[in-house]
N, C-alpha and C. Protein backbone atom coordinates (compact mmCIF):
# COMPACT_ATOMS: atom_id res chain seq x y z
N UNK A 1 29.28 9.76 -1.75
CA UNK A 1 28.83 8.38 -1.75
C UNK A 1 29.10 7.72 -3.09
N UNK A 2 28.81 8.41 -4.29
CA UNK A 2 29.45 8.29 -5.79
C UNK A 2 30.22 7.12 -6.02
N UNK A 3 31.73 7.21 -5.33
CA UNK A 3 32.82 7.29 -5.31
C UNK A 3 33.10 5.80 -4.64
N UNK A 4 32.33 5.72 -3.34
CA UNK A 4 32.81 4.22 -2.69
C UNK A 4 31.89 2.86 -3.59
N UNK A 5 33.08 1.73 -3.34
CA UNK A 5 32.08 0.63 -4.10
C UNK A 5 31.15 0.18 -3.61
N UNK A 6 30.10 -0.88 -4.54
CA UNK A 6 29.02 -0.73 -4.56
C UNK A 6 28.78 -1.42 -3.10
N UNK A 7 29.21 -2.36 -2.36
CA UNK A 7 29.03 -2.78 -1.14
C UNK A 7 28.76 -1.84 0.10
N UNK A 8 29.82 -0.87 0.00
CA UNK A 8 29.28 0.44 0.60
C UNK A 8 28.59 0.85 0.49
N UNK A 9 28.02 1.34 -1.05
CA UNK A 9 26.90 2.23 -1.12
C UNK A 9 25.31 1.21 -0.56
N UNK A 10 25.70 0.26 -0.81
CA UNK A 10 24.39 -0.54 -0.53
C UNK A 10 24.17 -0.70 1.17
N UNK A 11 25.11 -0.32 1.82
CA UNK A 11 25.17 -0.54 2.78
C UNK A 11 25.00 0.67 3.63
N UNK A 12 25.40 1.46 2.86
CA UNK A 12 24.71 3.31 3.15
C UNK A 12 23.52 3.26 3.04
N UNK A 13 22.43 2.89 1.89
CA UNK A 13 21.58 3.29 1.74
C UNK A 13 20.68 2.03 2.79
N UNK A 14 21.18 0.66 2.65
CA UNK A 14 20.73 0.04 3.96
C UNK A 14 20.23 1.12 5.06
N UNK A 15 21.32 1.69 5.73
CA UNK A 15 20.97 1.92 6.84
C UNK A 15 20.34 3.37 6.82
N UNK A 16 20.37 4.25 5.50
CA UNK A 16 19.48 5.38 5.16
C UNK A 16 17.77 4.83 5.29
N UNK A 17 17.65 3.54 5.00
CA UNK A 17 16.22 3.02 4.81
C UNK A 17 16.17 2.77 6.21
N UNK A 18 16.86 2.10 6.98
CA UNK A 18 16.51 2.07 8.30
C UNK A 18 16.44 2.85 9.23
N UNK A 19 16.70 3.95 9.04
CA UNK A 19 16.94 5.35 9.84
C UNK A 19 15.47 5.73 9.61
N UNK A 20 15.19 5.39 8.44
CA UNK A 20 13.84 6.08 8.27
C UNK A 20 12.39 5.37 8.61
N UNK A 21 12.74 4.17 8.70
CA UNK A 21 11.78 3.26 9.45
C UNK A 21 11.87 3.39 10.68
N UNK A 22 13.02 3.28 11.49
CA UNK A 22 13.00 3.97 12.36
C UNK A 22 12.00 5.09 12.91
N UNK A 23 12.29 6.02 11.94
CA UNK A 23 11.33 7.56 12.11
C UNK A 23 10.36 7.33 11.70
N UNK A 24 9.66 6.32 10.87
CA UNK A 24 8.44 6.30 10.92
C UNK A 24 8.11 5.37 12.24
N UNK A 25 8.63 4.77 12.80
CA UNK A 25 7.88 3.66 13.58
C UNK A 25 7.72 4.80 15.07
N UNK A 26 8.90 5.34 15.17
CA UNK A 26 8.52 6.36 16.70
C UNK A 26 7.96 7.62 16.43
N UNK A 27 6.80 7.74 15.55
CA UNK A 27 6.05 8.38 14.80
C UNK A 27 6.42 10.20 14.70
N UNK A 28 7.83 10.47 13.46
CA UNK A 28 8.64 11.32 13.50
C UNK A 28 8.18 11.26 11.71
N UNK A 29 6.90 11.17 11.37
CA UNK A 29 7.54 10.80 9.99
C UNK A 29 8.04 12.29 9.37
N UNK A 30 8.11 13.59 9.43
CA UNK A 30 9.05 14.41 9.03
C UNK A 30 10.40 14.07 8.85
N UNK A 31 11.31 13.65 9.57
CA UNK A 31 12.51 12.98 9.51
C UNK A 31 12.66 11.98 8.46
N UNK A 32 11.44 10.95 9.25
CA UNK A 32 11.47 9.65 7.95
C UNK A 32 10.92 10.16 6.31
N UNK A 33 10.67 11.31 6.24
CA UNK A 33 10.64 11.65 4.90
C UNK A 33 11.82 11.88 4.25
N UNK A 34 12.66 12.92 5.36
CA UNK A 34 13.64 13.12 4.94
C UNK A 34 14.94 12.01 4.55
N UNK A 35 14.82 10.95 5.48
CA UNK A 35 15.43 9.79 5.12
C UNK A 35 15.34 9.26 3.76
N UNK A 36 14.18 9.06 3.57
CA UNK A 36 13.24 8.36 2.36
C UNK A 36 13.74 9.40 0.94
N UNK A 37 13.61 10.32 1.34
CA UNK A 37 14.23 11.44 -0.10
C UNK A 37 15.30 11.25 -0.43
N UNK A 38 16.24 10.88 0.39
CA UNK A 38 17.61 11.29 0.64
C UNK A 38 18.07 9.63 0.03
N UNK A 39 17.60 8.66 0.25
CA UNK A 39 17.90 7.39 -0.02
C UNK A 39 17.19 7.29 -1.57
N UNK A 40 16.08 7.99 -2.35
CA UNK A 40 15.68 8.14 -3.43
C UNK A 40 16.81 9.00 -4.62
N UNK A 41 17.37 10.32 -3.94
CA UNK A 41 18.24 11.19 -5.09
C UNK A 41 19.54 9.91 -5.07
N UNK A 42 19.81 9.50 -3.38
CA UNK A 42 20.87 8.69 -4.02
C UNK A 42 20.92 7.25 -5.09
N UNK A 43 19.95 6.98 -4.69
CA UNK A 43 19.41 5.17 -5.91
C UNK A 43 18.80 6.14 -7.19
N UNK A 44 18.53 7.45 -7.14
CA UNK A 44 18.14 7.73 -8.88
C UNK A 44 19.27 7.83 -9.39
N UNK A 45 20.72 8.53 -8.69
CA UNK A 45 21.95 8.39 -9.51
C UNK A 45 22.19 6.76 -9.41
N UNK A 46 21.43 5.98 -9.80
CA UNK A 46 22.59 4.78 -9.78
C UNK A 46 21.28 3.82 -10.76
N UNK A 47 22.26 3.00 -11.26
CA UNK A 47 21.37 1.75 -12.24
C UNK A 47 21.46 0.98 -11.34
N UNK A 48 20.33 0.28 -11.78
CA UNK A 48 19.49 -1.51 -11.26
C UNK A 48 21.16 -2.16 -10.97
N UNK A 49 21.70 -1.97 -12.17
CA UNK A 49 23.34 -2.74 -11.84
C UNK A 49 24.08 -2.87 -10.52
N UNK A 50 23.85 -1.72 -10.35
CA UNK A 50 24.62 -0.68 -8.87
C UNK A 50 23.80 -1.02 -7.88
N UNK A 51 22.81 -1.52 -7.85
CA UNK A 51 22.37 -1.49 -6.20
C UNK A 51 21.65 -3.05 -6.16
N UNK A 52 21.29 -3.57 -5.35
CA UNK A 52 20.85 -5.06 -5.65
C UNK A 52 19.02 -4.44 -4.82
N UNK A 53 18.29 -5.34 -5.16
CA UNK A 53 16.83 -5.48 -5.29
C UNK A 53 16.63 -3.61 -5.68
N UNK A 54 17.21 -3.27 -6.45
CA UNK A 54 16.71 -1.58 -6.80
C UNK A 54 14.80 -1.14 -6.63
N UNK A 55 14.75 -2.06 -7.79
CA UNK A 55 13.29 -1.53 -8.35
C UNK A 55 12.55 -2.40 -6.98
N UNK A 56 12.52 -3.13 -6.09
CA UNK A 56 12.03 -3.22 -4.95
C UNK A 56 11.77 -1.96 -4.35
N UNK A 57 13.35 -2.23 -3.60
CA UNK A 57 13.77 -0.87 -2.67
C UNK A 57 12.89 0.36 -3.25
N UNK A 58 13.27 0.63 -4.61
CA UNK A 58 12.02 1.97 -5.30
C UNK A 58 10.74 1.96 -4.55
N UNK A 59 9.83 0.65 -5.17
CA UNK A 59 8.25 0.63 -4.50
C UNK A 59 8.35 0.45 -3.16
N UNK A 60 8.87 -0.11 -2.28
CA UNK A 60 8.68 0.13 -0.73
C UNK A 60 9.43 1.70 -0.30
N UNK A 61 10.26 2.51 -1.27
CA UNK A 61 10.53 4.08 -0.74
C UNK A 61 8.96 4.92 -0.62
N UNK A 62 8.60 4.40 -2.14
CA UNK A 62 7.35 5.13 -2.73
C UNK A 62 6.29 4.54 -1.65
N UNK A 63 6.18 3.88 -1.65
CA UNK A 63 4.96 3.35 -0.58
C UNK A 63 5.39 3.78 1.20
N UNK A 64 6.32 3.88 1.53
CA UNK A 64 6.56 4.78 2.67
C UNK A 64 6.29 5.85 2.63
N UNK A 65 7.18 6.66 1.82
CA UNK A 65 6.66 8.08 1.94
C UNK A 65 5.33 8.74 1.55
N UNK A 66 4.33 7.88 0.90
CA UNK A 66 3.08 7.90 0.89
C UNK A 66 2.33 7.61 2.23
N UNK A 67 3.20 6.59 2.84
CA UNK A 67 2.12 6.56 4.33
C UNK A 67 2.79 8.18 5.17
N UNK A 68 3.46 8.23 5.11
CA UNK A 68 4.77 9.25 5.96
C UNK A 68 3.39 10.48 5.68
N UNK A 69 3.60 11.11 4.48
CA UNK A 69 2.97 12.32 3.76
C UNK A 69 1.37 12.47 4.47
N UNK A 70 0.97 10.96 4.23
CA UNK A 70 -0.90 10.82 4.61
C UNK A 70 -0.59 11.37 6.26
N UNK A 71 0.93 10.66 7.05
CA UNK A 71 0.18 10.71 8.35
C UNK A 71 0.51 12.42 8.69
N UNK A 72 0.80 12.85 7.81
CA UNK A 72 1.20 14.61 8.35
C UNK A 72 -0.19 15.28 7.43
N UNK A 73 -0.88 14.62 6.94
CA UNK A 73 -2.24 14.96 6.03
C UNK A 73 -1.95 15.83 4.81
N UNK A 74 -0.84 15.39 4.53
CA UNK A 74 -0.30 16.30 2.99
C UNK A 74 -0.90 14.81 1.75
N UNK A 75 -2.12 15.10 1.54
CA UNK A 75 -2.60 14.23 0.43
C UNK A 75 -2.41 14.24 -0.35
N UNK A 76 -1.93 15.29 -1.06
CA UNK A 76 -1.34 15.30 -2.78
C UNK A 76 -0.03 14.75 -2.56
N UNK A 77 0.57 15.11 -1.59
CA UNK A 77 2.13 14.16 -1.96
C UNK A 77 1.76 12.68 -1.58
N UNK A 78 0.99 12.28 -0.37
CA UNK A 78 0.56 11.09 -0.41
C UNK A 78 0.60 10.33 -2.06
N UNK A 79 -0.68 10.82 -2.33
CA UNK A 79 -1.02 10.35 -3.54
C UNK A 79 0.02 10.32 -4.45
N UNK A 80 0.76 11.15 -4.49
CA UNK A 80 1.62 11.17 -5.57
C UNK A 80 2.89 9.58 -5.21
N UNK A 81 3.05 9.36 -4.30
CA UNK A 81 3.70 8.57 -3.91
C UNK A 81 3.19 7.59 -3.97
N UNK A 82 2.10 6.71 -3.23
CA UNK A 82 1.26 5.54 -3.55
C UNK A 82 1.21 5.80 -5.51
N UNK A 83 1.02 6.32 -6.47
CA UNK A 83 1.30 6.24 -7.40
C UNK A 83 2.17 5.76 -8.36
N UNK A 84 3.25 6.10 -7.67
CA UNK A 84 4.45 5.78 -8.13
C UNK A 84 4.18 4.42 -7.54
N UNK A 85 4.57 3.92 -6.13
CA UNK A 85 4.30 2.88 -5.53
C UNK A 85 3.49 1.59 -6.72
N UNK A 86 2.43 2.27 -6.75
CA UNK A 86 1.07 1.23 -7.55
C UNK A 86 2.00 1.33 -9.04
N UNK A 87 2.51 1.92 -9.76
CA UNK A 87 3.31 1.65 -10.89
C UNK A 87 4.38 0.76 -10.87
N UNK A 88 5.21 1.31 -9.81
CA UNK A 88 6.42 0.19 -9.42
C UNK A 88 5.86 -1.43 -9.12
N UNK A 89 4.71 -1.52 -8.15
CA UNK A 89 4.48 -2.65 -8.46
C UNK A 89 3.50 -3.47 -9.37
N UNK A 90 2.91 -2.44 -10.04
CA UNK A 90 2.44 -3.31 -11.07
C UNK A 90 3.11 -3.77 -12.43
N UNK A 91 4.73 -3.11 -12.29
CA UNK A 91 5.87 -3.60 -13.34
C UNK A 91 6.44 -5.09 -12.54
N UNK A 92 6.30 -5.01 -11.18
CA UNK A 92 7.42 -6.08 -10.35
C UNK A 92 5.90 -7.09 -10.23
N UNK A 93 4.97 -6.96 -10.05
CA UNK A 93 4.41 -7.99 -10.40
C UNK A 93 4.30 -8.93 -11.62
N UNK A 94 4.58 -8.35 -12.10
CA UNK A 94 4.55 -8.93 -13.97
C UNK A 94 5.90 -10.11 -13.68
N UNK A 95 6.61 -9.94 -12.86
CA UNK A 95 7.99 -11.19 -13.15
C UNK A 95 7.56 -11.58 -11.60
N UNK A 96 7.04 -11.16 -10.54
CA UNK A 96 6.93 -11.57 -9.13
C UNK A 96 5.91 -11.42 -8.78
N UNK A 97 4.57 -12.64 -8.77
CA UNK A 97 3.35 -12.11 -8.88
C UNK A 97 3.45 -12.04 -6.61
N UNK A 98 3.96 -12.40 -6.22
CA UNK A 98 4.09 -12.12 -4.68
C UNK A 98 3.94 -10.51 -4.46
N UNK A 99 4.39 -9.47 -5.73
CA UNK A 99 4.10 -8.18 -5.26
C UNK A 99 2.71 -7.92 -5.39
N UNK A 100 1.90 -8.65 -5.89
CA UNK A 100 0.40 -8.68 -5.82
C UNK A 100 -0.02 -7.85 -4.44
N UNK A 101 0.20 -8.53 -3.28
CA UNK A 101 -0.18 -7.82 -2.11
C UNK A 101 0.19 -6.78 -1.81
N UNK A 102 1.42 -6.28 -2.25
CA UNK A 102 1.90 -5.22 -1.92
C UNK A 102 1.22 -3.96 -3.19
N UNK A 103 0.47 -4.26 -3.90
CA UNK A 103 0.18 -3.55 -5.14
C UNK A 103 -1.27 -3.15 -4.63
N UNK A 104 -1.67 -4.23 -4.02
CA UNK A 104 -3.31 -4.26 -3.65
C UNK A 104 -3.40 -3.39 -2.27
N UNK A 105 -2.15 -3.32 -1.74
CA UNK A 105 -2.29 -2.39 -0.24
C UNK A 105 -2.42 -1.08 -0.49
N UNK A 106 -1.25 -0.74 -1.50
CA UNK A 106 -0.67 0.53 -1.90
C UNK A 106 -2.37 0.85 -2.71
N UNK A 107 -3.05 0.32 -3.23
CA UNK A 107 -4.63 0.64 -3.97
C UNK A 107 -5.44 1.25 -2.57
N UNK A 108 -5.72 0.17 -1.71
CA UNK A 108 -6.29 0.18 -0.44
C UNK A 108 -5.88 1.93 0.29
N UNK A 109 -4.39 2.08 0.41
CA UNK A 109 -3.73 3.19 0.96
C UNK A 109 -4.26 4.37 0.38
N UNK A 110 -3.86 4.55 -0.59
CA UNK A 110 -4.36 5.29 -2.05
C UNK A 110 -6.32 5.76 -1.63
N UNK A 111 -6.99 4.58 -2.01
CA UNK A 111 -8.24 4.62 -1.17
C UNK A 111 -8.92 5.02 0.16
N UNK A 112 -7.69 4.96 0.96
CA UNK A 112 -7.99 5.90 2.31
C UNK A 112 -7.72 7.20 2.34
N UNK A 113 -7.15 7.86 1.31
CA UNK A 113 -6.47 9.37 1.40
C UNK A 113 -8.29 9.83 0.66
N UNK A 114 -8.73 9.06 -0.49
CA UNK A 114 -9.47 9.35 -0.53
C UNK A 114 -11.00 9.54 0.31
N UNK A 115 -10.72 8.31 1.02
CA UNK A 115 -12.01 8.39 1.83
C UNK A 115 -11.88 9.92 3.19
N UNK A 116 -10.78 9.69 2.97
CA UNK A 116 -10.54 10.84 4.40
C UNK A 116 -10.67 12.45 3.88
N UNK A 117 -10.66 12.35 2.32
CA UNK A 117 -11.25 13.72 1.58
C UNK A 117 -13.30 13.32 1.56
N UNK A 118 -13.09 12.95 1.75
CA UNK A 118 -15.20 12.22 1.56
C UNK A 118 -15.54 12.28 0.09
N UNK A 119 -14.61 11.17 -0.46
CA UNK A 119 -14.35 10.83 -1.64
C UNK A 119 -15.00 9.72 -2.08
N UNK A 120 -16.20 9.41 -1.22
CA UNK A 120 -16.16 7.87 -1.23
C UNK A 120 -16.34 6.90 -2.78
N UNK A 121 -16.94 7.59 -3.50
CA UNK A 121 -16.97 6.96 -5.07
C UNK A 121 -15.40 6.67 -5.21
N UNK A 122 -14.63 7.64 -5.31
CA UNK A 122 -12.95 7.27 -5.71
C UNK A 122 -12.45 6.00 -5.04
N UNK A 123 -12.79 6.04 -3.27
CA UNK A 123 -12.48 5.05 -2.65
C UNK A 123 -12.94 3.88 -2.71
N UNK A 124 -14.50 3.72 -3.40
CA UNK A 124 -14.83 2.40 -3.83
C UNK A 124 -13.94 2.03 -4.91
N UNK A 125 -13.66 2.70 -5.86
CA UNK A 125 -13.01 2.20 -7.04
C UNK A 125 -11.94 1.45 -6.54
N UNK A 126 -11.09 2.42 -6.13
CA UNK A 126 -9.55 1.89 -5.70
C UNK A 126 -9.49 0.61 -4.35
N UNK A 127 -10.34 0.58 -3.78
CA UNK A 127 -10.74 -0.52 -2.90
C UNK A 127 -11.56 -1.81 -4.09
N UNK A 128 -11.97 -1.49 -5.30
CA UNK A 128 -12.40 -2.37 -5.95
C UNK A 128 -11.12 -3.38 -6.70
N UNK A 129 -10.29 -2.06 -7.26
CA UNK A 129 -9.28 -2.12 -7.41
C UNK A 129 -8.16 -3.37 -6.69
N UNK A 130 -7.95 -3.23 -5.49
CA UNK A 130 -7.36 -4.00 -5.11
C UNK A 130 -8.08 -5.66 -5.08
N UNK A 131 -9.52 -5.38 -4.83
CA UNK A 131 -10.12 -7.01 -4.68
C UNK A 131 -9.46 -7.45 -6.38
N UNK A 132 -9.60 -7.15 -7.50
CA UNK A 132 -8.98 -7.34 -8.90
C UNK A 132 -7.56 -7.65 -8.44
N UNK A 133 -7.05 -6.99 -7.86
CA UNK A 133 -5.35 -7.21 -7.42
C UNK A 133 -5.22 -8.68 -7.29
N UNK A 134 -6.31 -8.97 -5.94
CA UNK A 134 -5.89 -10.09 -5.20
C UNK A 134 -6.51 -11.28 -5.08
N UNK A 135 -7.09 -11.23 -6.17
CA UNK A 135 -7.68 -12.35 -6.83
C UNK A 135 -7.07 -12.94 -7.46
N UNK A 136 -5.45 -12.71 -7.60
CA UNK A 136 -4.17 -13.32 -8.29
C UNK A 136 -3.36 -14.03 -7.35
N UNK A 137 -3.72 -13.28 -6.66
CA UNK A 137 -2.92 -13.99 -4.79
C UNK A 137 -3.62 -15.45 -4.50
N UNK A 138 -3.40 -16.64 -3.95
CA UNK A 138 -3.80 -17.51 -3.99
C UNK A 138 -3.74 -17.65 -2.46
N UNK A 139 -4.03 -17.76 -1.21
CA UNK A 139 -4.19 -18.09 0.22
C UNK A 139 -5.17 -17.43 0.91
N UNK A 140 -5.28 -18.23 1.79
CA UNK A 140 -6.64 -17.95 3.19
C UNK A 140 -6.82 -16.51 3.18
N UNK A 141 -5.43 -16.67 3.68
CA UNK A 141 -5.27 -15.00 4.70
C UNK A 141 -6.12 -14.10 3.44
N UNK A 142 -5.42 -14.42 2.49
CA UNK A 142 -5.72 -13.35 1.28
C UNK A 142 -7.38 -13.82 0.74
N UNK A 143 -7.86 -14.38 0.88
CA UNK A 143 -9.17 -14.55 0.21
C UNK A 143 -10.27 -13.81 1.63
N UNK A 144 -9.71 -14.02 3.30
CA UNK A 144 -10.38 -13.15 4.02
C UNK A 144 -9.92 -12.04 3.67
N UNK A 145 -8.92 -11.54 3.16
CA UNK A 145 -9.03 -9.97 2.79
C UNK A 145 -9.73 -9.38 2.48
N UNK A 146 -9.94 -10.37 1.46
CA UNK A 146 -11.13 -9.68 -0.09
C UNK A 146 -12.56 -9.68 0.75
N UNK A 147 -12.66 -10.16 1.46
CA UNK A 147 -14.19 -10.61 2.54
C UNK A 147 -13.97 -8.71 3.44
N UNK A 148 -12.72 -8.70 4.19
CA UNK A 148 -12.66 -7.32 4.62
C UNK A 148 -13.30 -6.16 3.54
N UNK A 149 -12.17 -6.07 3.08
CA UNK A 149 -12.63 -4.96 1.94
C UNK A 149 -14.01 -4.80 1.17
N UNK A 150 -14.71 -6.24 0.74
CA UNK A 150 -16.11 -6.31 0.64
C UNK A 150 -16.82 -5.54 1.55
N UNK A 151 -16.55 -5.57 2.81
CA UNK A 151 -16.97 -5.22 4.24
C UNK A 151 -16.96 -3.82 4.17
N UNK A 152 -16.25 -3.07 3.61
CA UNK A 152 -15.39 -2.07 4.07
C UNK A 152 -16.35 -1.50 2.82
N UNK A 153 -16.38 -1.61 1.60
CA UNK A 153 -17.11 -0.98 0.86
C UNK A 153 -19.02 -0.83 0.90
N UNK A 154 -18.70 -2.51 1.56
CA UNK A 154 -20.26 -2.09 1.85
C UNK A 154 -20.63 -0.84 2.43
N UNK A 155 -19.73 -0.51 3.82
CA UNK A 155 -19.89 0.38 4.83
C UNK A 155 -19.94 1.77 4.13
N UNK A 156 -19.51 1.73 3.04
CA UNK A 156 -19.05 2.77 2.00
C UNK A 156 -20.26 3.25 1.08
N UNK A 157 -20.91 2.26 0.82
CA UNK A 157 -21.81 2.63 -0.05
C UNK A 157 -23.10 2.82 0.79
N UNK A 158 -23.18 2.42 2.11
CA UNK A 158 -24.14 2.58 3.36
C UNK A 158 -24.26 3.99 3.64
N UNK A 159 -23.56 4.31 3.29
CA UNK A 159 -23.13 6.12 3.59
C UNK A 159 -23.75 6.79 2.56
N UNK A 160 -23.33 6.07 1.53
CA UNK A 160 -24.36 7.05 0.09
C UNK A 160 -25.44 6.72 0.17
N UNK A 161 -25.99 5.97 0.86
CA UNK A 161 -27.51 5.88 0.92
C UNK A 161 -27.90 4.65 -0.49
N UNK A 162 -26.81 4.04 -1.23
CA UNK A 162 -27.26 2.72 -2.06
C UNK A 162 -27.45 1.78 -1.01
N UNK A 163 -28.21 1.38 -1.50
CA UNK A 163 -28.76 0.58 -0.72
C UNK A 163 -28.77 -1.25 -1.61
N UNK A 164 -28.84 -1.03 -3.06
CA UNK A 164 -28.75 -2.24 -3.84
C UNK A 164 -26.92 -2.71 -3.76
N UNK A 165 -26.32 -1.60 -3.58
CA UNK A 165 -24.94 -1.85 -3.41
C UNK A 165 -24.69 -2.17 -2.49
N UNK A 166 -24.92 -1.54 -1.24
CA UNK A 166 -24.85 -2.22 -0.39
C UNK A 166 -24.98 -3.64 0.27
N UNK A 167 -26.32 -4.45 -0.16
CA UNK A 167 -26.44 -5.36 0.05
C UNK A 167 -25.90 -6.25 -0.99
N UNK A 168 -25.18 -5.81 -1.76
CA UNK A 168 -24.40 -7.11 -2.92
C UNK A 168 -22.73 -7.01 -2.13
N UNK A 169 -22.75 -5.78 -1.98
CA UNK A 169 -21.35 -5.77 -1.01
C UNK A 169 -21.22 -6.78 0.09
N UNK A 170 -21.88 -6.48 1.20
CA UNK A 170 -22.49 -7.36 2.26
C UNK A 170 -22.40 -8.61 2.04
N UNK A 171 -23.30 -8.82 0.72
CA UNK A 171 -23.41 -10.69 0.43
C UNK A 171 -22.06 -10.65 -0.04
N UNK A 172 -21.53 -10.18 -1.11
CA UNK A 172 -19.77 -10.88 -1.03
C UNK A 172 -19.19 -10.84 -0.05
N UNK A 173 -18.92 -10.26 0.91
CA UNK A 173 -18.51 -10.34 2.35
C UNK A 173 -18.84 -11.28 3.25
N UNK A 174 -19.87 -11.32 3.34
CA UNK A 174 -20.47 -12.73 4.16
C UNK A 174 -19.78 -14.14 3.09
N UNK A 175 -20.03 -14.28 2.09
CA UNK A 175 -19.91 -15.59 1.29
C UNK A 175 -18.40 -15.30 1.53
N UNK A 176 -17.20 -14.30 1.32
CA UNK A 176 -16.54 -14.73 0.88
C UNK A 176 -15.93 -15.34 3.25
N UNK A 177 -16.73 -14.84 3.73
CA UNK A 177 -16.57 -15.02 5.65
C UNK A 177 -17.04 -16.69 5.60
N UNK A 178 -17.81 -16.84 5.05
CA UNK A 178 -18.33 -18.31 4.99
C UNK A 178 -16.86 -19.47 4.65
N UNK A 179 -16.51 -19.03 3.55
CA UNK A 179 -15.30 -19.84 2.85
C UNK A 179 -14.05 -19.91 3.81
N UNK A 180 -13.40 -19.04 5.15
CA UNK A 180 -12.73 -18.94 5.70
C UNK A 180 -12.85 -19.04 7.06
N UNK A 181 -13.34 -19.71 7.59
CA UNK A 181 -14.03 -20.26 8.63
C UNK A 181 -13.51 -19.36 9.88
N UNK A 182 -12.22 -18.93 9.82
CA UNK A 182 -11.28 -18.11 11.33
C UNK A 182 -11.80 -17.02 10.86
N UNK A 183 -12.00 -16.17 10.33
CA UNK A 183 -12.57 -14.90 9.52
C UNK A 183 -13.74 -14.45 10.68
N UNK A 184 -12.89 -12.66 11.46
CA UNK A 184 -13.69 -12.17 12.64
C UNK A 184 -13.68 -10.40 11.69
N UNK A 185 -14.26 -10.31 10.92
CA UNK A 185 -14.18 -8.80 10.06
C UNK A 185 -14.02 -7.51 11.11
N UNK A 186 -15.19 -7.86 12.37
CA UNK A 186 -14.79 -6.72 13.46
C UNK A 186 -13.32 -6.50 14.28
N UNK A 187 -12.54 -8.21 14.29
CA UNK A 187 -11.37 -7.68 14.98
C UNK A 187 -10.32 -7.90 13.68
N UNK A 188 -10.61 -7.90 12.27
CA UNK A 188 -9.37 -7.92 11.21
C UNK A 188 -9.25 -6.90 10.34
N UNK A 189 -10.57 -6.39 10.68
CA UNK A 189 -10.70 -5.17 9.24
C UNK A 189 -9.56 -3.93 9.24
N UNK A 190 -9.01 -3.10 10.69
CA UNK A 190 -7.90 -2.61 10.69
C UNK A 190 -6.82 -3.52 9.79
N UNK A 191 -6.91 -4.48 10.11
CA UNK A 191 -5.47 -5.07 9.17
C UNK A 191 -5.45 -4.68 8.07
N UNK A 192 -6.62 -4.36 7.29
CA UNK A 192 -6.65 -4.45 5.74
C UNK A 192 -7.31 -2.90 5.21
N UNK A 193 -8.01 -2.46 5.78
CA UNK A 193 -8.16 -0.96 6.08
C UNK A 193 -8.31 -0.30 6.82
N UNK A 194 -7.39 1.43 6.16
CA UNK A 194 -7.07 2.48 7.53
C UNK A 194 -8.54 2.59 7.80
């Protein structure tokens, strides 16, 4: 692949990324890992020069194969990937604050590997984490987010038995449900957490 110009190669690894979405979408993600690796050794031999949206393409590899890893329940590679992911975009936010959402998911993601270890302190953080994210984000959709995830931690700290946390959780959730009038937390909260 080295060897052909760069139109080719971009056009290889195009359809290396789509092969693997692919395999994740008809839920094969073994394959789509292997895709995802295979499209990573080839963009590490190559500079930002050589490939066009690189350091994109990077954080959406890293943030796939982090969901890929979670759904086969290999959590350390998860994690290790949403990592990378949450690095990549907290460099591409700095010139594109639009990767905001994508920085605040990959937190959220990150936060479910933990909750699914019964982690829940870690998972408040990193679910806190993202409300900080997306408080940079400016729209509806995105201000009911932050109302989800309020939601979502409340439910979180309901479990530890706080009970003062809980109800400050709750009230940001409700206030921030008040401000967004279409805002249904029981049929949106999948959208925003696993």
């Amino acid at each position: 692949v080295n060897e052909y110009p760069r139109e080719v190669i971009e056009d290889y690894l195009l359809c290396l990324l789509d092969l693997a979405n692919l395999h994740m979408q008809y839920q094969n993600a073994s394959l789509a890992i292997d895709r995802y690796l295979a499209t990573l050794e080839i963009m590490n031999n190559k500079s930002e020069a050589e490939v066009s949206n690189y350091e994109y393409n990077m954080a959406t590899i890293y943030s796939n194969l982090g969901i890929a890893y979670n759904s086969l329940s290999k959590f350390e590679k998860a994690k290790e990937y949403y990592q990378k992911a949450i690095e990549s975009n907290k460099q591409l936010s700095q010139k594109d604050p639009n990767r905001l959402v994508y920085l605040s998911q990959n937190l959220i993601d990150l936060g479910n590997i933990f909750k699914q270890e019964n982690n829940l302190q870690e998972t408040i953080n990193y679910y806190k984490e993202a409300i900080e994210v997306r408080k940079g984000v400016n729209s509806t959709d995105n201000t009911a987010g932050m109302g989800y995830i309020w939601y979502e931690i409340a439910r979180l700290y309901q479990q530890t038995k706080d009970i003062p946390n809980t109800e400050e959780a709750y009230i940001k959730a409700i206030n921030i449900f008040e401000l967004t009038s279409n805002a249904k937390p029981q049929f949106y909260l999948s959208d925003y957490i696993g």
